[in-house]
Protein backbone atom coordinates (compact mmCIF):
# COMPACT_ATOMS: atom_id res chain seq x y z
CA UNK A 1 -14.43 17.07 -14.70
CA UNK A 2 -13.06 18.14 -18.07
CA UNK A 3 -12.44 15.67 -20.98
CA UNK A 4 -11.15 16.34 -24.29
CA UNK A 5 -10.29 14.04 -27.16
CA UNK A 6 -6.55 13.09 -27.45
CA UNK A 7 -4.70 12.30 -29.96
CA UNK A 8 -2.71 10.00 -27.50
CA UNK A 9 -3.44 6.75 -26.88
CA UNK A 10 -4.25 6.38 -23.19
CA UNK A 11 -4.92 8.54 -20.67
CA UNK A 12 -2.40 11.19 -20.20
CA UNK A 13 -1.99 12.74 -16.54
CA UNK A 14 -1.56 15.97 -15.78
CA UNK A 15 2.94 14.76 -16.00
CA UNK A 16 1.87 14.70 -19.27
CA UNK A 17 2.82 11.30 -19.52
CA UNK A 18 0.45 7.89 -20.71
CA UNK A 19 -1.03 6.39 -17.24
CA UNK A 20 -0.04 2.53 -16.84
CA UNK A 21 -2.87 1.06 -14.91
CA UNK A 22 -2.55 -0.41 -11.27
CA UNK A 23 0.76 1.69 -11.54
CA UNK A 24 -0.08 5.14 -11.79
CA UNK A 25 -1.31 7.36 -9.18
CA UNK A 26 -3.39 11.16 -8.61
CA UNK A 27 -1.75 12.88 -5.39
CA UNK A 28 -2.23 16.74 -4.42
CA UNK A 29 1.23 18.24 -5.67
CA UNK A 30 1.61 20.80 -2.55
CA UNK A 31 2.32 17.20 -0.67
CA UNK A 32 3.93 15.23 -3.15
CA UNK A 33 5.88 16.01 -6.03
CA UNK A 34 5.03 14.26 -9.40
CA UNK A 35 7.63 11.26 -10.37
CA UNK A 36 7.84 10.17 -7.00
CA UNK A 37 7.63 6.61 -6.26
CA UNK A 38 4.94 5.49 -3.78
CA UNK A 39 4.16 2.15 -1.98
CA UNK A 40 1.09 1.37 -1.78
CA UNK A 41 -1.25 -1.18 1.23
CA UNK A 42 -4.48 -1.53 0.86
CA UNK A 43 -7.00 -3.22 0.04
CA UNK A 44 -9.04 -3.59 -3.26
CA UNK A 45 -12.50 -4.73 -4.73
CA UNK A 46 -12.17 -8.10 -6.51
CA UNK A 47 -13.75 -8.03 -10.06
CA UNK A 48 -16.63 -10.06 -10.27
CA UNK A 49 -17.15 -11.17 -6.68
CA UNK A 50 -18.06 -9.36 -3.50
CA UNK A 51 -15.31 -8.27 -1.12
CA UNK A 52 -11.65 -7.01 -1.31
CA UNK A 53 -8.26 -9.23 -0.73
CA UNK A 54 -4.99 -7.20 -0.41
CA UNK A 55 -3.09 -5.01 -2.79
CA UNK A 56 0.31 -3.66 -2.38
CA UNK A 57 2.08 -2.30 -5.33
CA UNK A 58 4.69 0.19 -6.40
CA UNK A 59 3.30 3.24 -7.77
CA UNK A 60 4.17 6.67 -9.66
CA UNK A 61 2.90 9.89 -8.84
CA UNK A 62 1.80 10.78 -12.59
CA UNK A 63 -1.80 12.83 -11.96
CA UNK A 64 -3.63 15.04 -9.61
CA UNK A 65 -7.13 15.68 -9.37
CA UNK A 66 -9.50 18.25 -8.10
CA UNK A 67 -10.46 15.59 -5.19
CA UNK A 68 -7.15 14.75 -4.27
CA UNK A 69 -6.73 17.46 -1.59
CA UNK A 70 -3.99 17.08 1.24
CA UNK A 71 -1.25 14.89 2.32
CA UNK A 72 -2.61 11.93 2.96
CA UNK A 73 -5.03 11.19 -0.40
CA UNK A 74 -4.03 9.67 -3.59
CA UNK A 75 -6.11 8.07 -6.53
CA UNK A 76 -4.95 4.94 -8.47
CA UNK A 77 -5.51 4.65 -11.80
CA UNK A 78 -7.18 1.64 -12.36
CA UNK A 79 -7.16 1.55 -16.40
CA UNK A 80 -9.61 1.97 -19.10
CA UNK A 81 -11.82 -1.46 -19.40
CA UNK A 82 -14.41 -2.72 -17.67
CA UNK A 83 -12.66 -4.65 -15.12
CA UNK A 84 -11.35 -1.00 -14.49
CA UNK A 85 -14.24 0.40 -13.79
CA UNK A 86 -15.80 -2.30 -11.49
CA UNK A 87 -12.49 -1.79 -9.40
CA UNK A 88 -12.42 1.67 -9.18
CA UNK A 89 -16.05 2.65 -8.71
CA UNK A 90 -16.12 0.15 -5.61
CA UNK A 91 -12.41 1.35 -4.40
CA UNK A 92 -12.45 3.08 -1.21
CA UNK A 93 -11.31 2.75 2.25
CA UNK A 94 -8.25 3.13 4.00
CA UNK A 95 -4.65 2.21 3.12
CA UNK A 96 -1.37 3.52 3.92
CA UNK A 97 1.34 4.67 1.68
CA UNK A 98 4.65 5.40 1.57
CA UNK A 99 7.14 7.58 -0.30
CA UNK A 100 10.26 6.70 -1.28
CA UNK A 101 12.92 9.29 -1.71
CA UNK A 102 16.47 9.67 -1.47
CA UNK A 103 18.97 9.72 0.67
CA UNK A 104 19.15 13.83 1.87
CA UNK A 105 16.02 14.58 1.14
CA UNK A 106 14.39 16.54 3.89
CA UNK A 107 10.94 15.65 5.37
């Protein structure tokens, strides 16, 4: 991984935009184009107790990482504070997700 200091507060994604935790996500852009709105099922850690309950949420394709390889993988970003961090270094596991495009647009 690369890091660099911003100037921005937040993290920025590679959209170049500010990452809103539990709302953003990393997909592989040969799948899935960045901007598009995914819904998420799955389940996720609970902070401060063992186990995982369920999580569905709306979510924006805003990143992409170098382990985010092929159709069906996505990273959320979890945010920057501890709770964060519990959350996503125990995340893992299967979920489904689904895009949601227009009207027209081809599969």
């Amino acid at each position: 991984m690369f890091f660099h200091e911003s100037k921005t507060p937040g993290a920025v994604g590679s959209q170049m935009v500010i990452l809103t935790a539990e709302r953003s996500m990393a997909i592989d852009r040969a799948f899935i184009a960045h901007g598009t709105p995914i819904w998420v099922a799955t389940r996720a850690p609970v902070v401060g107790k063992k186990g995982s309950e369920p999580w569905t949420k709306l979510l924006v394709a805003q990143d992409t990482g170098g382990g985010i390889l092929g159709a069906v993988r996505g990273d959320i970003y979890w945010g920057d504070d501890t709770a964060a961090a519990e959350k996503g270094g125990r995340m893992g596991g299967p979920g489904k997700y689904w895009l949601l495009l227009p009207k027209g647009v081809s599969k």
